[in-house]
C-alpha atoms as a PDB file:
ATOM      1  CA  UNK A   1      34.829  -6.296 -11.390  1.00  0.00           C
ATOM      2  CA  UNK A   2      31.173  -7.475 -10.647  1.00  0.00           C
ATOM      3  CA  UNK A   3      28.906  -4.801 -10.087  1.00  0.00           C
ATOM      4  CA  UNK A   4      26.006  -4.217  -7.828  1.00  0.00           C
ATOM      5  CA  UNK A   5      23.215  -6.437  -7.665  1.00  0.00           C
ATOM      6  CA  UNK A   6      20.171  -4.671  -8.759  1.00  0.00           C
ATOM      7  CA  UNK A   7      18.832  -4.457  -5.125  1.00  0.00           C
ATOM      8  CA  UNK A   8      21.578  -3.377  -3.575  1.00  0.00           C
ATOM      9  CA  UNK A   9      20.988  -0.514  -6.483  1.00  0.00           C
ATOM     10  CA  UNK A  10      17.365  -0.456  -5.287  1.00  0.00           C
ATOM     11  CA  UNK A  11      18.229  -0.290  -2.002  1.00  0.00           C
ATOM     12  CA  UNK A  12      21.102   2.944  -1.975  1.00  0.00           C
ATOM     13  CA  UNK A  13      18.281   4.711  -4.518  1.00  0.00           C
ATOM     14  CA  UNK A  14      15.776   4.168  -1.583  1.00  0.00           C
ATOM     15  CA  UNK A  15      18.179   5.439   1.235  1.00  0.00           C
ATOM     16  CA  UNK A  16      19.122   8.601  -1.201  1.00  0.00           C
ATOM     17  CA  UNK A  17      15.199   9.408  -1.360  1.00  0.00           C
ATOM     18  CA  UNK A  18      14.979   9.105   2.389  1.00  0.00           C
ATOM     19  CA  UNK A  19      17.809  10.669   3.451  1.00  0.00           C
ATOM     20  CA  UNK A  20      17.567  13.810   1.064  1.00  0.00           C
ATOM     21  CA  UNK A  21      13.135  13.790   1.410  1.00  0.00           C
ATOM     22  CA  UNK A  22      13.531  13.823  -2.485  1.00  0.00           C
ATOM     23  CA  UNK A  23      11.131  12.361  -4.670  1.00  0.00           C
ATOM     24  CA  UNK A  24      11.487  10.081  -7.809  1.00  0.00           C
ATOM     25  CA  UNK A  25       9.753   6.750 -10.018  1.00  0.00           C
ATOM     26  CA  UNK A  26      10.922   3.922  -8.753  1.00  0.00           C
ATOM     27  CA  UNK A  27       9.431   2.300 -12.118  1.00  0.00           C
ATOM     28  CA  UNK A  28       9.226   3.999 -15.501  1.00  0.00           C
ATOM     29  CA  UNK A  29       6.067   6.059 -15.231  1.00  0.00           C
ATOM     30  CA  UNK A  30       3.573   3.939 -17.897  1.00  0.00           C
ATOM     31  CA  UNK A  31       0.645   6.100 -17.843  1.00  0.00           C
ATOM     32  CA  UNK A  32      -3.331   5.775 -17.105  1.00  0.00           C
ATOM     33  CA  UNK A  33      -3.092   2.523 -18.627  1.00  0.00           C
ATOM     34  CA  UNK A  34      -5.503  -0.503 -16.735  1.00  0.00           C
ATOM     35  CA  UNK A  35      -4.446  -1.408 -13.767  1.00  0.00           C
ATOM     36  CA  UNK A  36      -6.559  -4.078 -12.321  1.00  0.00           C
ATOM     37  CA  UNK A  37      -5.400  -7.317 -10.754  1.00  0.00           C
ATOM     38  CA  UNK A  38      -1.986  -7.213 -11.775  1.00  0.00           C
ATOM     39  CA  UNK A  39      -0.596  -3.992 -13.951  1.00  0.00           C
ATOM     40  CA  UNK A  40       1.202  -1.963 -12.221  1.00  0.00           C
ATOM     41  CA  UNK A  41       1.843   1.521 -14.387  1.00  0.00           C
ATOM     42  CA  UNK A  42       3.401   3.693 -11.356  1.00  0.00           C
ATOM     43  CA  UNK A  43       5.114   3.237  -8.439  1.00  0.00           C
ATOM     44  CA  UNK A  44       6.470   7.090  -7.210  1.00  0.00           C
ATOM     45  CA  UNK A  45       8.502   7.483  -4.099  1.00  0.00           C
ATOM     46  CA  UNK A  46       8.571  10.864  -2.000  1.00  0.00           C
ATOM     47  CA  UNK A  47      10.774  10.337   1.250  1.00  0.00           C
ATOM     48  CA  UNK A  48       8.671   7.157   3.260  1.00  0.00           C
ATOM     49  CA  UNK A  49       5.789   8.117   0.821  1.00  0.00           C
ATOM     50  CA  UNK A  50       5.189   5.610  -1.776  1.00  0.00           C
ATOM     51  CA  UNK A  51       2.423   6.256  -4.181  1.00  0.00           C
ATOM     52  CA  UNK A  52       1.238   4.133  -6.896  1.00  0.00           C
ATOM     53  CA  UNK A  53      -1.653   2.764  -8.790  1.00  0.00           C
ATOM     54  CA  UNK A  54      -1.999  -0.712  -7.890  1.00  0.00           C
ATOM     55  CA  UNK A  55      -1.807  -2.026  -3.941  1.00  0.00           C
ATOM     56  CA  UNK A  56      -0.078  -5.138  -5.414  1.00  0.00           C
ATOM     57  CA  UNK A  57       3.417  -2.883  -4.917  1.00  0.00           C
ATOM     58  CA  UNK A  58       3.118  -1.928  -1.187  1.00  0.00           C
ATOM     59  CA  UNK A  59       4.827  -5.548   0.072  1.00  0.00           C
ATOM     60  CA  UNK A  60       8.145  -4.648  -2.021  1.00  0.00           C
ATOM     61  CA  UNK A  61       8.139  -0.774  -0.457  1.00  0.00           C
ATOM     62  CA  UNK A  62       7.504  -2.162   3.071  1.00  0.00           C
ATOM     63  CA  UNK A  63      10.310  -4.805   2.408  1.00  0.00           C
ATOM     64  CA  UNK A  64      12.671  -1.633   1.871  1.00  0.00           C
ATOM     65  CA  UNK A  65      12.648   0.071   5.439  1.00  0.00           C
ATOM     66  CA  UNK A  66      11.013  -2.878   7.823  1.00  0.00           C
ATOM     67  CA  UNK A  67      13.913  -5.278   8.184  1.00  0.00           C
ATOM     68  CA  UNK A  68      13.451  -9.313   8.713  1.00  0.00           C
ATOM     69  CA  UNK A  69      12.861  -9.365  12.213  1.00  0.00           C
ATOM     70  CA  UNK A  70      11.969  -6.102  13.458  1.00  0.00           C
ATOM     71  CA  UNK A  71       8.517  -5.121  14.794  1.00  0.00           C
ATOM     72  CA  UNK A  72       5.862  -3.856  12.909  1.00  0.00           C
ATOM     73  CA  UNK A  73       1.849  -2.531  12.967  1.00  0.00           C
ATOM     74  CA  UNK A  74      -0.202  -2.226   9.610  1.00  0.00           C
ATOM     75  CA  UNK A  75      -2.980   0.374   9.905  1.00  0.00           C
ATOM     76  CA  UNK A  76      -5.418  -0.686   6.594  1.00  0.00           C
ATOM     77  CA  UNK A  77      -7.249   1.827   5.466  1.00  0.00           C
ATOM     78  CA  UNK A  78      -9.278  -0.070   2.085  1.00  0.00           C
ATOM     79  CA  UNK A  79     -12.432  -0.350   0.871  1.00  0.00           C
ATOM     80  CA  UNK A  80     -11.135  -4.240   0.623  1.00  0.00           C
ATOM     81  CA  UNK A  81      -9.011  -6.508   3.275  1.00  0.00           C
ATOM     82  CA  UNK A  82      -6.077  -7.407   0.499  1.00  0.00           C
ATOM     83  CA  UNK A  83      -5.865 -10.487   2.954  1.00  0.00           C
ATOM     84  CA  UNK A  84      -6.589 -13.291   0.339  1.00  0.00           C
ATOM     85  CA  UNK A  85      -5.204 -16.344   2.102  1.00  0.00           C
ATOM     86  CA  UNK A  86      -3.978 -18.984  -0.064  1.00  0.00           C
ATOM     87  CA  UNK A  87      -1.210 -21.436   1.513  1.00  0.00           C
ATOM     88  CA  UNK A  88       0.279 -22.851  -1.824  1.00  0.00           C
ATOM     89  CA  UNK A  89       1.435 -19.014  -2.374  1.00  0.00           C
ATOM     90  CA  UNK A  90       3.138 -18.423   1.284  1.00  0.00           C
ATOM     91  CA  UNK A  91       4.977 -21.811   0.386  1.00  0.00           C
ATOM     92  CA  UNK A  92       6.326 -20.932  -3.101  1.00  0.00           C
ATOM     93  CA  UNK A  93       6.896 -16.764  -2.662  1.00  0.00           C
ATOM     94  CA  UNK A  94      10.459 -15.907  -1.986  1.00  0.00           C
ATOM     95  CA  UNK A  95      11.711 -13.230   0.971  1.00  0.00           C
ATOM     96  CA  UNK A  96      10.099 -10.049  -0.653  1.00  0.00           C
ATOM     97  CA  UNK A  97      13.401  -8.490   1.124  1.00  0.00           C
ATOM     98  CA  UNK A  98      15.731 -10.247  -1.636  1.00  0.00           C
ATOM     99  CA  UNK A  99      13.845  -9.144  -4.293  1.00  0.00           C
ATOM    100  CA  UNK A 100      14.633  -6.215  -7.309  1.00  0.00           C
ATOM    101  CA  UNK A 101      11.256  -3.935  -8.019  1.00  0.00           C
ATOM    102  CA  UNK A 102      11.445  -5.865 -11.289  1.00  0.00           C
ATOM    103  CA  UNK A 103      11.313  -9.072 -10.230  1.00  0.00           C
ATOM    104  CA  UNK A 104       9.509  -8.781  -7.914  1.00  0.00           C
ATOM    105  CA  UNK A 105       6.433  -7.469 -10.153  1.00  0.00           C
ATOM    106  CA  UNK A 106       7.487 -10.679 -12.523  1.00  0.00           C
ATOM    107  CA  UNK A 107       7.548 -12.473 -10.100  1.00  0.00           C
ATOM    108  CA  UNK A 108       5.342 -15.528 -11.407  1.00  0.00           C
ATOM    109  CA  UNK A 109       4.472 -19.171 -10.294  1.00  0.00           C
ATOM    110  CA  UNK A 110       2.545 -22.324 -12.366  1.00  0.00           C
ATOM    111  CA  UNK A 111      -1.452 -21.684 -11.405  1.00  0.00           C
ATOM    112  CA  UNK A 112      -2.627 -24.730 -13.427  1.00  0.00           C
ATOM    113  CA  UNK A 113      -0.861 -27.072 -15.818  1.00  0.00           C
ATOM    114  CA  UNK A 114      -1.415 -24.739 -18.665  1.00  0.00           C
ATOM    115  CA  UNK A 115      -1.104 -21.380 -17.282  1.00  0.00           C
ATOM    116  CA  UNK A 116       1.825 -19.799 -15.261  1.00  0.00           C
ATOM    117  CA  UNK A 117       0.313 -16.372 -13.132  1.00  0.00           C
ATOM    118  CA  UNK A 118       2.438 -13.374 -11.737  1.00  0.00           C
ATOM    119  CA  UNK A 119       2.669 -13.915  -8.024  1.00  0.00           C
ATOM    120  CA  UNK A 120       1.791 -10.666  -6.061  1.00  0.00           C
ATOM    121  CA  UNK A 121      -1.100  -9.208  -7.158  1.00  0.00           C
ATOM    122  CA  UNK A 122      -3.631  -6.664  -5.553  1.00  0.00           C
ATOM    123  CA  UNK A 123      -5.360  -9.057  -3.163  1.00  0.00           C
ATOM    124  CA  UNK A 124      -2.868 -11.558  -1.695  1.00  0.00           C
ATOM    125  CA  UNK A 125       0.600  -8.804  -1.299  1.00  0.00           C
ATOM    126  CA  UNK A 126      -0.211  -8.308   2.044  1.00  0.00           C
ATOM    127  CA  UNK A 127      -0.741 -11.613   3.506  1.00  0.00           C
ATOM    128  CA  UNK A 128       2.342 -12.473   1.559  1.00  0.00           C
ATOM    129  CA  UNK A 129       4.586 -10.099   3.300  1.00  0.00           C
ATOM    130  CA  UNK A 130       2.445 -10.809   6.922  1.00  0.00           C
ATOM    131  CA  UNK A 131       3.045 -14.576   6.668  1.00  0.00           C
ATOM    132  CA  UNK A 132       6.729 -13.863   5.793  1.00  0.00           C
ATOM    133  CA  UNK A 133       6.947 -12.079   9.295  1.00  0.00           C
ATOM    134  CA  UNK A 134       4.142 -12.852  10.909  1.00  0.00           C
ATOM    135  CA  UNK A 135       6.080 -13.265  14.530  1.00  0.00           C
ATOM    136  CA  UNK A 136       7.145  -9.500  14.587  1.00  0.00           C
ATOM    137  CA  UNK A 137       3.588  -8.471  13.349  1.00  0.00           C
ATOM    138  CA  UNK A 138       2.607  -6.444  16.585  1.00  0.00           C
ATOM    139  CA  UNK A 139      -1.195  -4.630  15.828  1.00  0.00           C
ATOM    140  CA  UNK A 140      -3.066  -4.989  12.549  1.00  0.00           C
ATOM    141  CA  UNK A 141      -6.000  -1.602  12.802  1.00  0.00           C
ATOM    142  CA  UNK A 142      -8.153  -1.903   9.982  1.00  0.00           C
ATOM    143  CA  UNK A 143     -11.015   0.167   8.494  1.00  0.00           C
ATOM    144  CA  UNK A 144     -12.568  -0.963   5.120  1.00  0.00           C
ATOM    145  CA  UNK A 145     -16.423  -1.716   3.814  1.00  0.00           C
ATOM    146  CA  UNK A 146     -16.285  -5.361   4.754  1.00  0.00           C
ATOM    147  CA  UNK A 147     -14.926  -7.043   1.500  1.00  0.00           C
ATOM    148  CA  UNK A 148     -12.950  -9.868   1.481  1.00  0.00           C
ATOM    149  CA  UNK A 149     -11.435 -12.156   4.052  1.00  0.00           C
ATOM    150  CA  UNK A 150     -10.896 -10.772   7.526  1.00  0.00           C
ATOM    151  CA  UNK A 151      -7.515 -11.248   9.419  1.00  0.00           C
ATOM    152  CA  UNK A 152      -6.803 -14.693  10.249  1.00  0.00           C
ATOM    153  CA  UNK A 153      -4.557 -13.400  12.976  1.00  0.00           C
ATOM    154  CA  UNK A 154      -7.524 -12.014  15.272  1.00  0.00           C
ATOM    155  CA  UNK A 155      -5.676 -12.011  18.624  1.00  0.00           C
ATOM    156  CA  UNK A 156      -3.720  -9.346  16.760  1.00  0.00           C
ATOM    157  CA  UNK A 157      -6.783  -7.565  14.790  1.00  0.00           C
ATOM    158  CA  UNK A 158      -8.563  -4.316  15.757  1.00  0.00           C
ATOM    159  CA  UNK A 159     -11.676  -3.266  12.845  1.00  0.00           C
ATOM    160  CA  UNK A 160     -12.047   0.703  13.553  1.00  0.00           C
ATOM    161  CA  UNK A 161     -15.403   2.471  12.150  1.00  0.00           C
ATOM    162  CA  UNK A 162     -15.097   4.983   9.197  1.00  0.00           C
ATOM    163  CA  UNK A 163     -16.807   7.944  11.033  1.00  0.00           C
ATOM    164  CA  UNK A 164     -14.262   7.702  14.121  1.00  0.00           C
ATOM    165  CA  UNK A 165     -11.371   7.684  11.475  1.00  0.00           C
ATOM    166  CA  UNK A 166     -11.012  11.664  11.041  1.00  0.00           C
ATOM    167  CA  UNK A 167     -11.134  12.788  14.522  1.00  0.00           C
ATOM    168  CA  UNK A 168      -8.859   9.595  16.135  1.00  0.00           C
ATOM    169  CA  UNK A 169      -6.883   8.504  13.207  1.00  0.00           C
ATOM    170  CA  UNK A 170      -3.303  10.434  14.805  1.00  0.00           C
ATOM    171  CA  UNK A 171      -4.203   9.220  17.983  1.00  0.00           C
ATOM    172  CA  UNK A 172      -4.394   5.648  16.951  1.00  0.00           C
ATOM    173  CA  UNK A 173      -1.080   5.628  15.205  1.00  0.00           C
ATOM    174  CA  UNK A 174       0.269   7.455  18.521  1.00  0.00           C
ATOM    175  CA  UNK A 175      -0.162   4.090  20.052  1.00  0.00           C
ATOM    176  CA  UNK A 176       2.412   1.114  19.206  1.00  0.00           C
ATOM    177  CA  UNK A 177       4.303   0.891  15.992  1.00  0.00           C
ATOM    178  CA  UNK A 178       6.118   1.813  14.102  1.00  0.00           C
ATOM    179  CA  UNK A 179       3.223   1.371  12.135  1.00  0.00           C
ATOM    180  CA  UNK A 180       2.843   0.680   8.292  1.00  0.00           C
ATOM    181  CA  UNK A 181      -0.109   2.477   6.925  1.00  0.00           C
ATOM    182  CA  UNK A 182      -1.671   1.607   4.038  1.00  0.00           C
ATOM    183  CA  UNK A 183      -3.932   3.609   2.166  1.00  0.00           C
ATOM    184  CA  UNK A 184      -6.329   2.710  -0.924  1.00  0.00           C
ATOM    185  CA  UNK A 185      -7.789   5.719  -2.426  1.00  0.00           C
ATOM    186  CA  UNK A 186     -11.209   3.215  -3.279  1.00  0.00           C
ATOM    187  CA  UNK A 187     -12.066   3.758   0.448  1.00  0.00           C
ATOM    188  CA  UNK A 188     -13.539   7.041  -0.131  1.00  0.00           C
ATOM    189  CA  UNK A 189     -15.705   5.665  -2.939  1.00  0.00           C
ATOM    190  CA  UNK A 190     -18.483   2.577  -3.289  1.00  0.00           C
ATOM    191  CA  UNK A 191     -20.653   1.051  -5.754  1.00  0.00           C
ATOM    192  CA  UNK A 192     -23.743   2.329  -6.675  1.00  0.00           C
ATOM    193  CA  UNK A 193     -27.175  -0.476  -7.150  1.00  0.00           C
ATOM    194  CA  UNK A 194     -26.646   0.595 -11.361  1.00  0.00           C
ATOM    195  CA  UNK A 195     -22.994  -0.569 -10.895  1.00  0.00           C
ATOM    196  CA  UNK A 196     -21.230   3.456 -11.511  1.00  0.00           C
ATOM    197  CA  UNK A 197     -18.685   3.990  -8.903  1.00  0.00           C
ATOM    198  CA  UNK A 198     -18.899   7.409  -6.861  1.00  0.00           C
ATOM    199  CA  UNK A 199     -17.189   9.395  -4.358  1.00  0.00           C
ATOM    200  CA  UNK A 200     -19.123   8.321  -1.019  1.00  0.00           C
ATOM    201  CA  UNK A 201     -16.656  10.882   1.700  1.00  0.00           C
ATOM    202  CA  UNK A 202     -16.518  14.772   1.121  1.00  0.00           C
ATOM    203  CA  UNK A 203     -13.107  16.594   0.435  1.00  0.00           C
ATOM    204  CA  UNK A 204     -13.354  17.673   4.141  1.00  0.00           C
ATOM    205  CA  UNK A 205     -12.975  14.037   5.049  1.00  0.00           C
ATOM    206  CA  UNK A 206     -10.281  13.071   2.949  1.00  0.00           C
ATOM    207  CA  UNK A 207      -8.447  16.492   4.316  1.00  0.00           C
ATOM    208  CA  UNK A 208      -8.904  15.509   7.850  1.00  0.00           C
ATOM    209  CA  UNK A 209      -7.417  11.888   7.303  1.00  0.00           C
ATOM    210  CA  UNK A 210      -5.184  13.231   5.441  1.00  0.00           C
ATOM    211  CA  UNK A 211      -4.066  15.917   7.804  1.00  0.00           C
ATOM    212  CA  UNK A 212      -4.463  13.416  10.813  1.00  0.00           C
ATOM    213  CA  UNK A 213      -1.550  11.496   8.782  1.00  0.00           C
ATOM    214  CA  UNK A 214       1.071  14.262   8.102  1.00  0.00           C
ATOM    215  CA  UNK A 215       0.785  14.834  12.170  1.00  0.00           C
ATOM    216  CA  UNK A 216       1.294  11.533  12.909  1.00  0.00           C
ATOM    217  CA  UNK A 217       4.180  10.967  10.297  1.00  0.00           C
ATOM    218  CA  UNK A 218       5.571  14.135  11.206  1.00  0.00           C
ATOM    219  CA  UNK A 219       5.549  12.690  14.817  1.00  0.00           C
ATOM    220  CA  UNK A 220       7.706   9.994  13.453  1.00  0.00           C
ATOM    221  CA  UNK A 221       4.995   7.260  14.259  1.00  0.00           C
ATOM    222  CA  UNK A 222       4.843   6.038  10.572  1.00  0.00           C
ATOM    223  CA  UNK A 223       7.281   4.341   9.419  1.00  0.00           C
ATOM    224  CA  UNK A 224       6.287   3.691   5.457  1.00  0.00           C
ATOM    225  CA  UNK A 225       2.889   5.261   4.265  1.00  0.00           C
ATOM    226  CA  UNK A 226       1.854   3.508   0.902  1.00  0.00           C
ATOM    227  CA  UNK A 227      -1.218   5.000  -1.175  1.00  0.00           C
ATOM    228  CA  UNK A 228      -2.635   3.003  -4.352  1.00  0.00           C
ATOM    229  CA  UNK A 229      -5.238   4.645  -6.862  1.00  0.00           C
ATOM    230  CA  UNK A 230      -6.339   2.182  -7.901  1.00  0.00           C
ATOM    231  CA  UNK A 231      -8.627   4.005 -10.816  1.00  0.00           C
ATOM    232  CA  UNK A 232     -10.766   1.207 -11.781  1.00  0.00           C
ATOM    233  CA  UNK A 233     -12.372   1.091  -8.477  1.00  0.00           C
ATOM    234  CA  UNK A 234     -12.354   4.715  -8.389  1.00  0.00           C
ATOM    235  CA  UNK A 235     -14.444   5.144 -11.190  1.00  0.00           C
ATOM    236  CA  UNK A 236     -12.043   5.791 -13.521  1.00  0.00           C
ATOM    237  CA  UNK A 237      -8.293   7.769 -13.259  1.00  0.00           C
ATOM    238  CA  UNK A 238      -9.853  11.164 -13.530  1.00  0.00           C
ATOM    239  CA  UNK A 239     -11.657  10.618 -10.232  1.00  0.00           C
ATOM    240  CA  UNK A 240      -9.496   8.883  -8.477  1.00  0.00           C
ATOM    241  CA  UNK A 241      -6.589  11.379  -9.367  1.00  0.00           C
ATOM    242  CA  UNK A 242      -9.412  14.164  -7.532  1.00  0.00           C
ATOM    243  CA  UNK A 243      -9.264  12.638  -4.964  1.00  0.00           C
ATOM    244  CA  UNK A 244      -5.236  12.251  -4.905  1.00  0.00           C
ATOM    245  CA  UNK A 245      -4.898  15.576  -5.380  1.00  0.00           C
ATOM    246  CA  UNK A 246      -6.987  17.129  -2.359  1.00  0.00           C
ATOM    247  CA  UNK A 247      -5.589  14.153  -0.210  1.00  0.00           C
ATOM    248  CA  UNK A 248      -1.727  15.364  -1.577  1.00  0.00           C
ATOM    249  CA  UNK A 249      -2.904  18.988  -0.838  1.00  0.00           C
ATOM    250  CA  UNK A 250      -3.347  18.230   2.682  1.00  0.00           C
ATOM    251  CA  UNK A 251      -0.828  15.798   3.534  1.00  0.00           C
ATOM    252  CA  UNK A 252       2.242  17.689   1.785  1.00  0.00           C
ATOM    253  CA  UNK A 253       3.195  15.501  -1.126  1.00  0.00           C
ATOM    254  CA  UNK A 254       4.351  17.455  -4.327  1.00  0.00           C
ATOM    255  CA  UNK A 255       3.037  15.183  -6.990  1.00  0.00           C
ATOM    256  CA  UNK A 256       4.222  14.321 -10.180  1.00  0.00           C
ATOM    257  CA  UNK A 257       2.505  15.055 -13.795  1.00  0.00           C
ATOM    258  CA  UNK A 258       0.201  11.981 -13.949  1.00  0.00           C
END
């Protein structure tokens, strides 16, 4: 007898998780390892929680609880837009819905005539999964530090300012939805003129977003809340893992040794 097809495997682990707010790695926990562009050494699940180190992962978890065809928001919360727009890709990346974690992080494609490249990586994921479903794509709220390309679907767009994001973040994602929100840790940090990265927001800042988001997911306004580390623009894993811990503290999220 054939057995299950590794996402329908994916898929029943995911809808365990959910149903039971348990927590577990969807991948094999690799350790601090580089990350970068395209390595991708953790992807952790805790109910609609998934946490990992780099963005490039988020399409595949959004892919598990937004169905083809249903109606979506993205709140982006980056220091970057992750909204690299390159045509040849939308035209050659398959439904991110029929798609196994592991293939879809092997995903690959031919770059040049002598180099094949993995597919998703941090920058283009999201415009990948957008363009994919681009007609049920309902609000796109975005706060970041103005790198990279902005939204190419403006009539949809909505920038929001860092200092309102504390005090107005629940009330936002009270509006609309069921919203995706996506979180990079880097947003709290920049780039100082000697090129060392520091933490530019206070813990009382990352407390308040973070508290702003248990309310609102506790409201049951968000519908998949994905959080990369993503240590190298964090200054390292030590500091970006400071950070994930007072933002975990706040929010609820019982972490796992990392």
């Amino acid at each position: 007898m054939k057995g299950p097809e590794p996402r329908e495997i994916a898929f029943s682990l995911v809808a365990v998780s959910m149903s039971l707010g348990t927590s577990m790695h969807v991948i094999r926990y690799a350790g601090r390892n580089h990350s970068h562009a395209y390595g991708q050494n953790l992807l952790w699940q805790q109910g609609n929680v998934y946490l990992m180190d780099n963005h490039r992962a988020a399409a595949w978890c959004w892919a598990q609880v937004v169905t083809p065809g249903e109606d979506y928001a993205i709140f982006h919360i980056d220091r970057h837009s992750d909204l690299l727009n390159l045509n040849e890709l939308f035209q050659i990346a398959p439904p991110i819905e029929t798609l196994s974690i592991e293939r879809y992080l092997a995903e690959d494609y031919q770059a040049n005539p002598t180099l094949r490249s993995l597919l998703f990586r941090w920058d283009n994921y999201m415009p990948i999964f957008i363009r994919q479903r681009e007609r049920h794509l309902k609000a796109f709220n975005y706060v970041w530090h103005n790198v990279g390309d902005k939204p190419w679907f403006k009539e949809k767009a909505c920038e929001k300012q860092a200092y309102d994001l504390p005090s107005n973040l629940a009330y936002w994602l009270d509006l609309g939805g069921p919203w995706i929100v996506n979180l990079d840790l880097d947003f709290f940090f920049a780039e100082g003129s000697g090129g060392g990265i520091f933490r530019m927001y206070s813990d009382d800042y990352i407390i308040k977003v973070a508290e702003a988001l248990k309310e609102a997911n506790a409201a049951g306004h968000i519908k998949c809340l994905t959080i990369a580390i993503s240590p190298e623009m964090c200054g390292g894993w030590d500091s970006g893992l400071r950070a994930l811990d007072v933002f975990s503290s706040a929010f609820g999220l019982a972490l796992p040794p990392l």
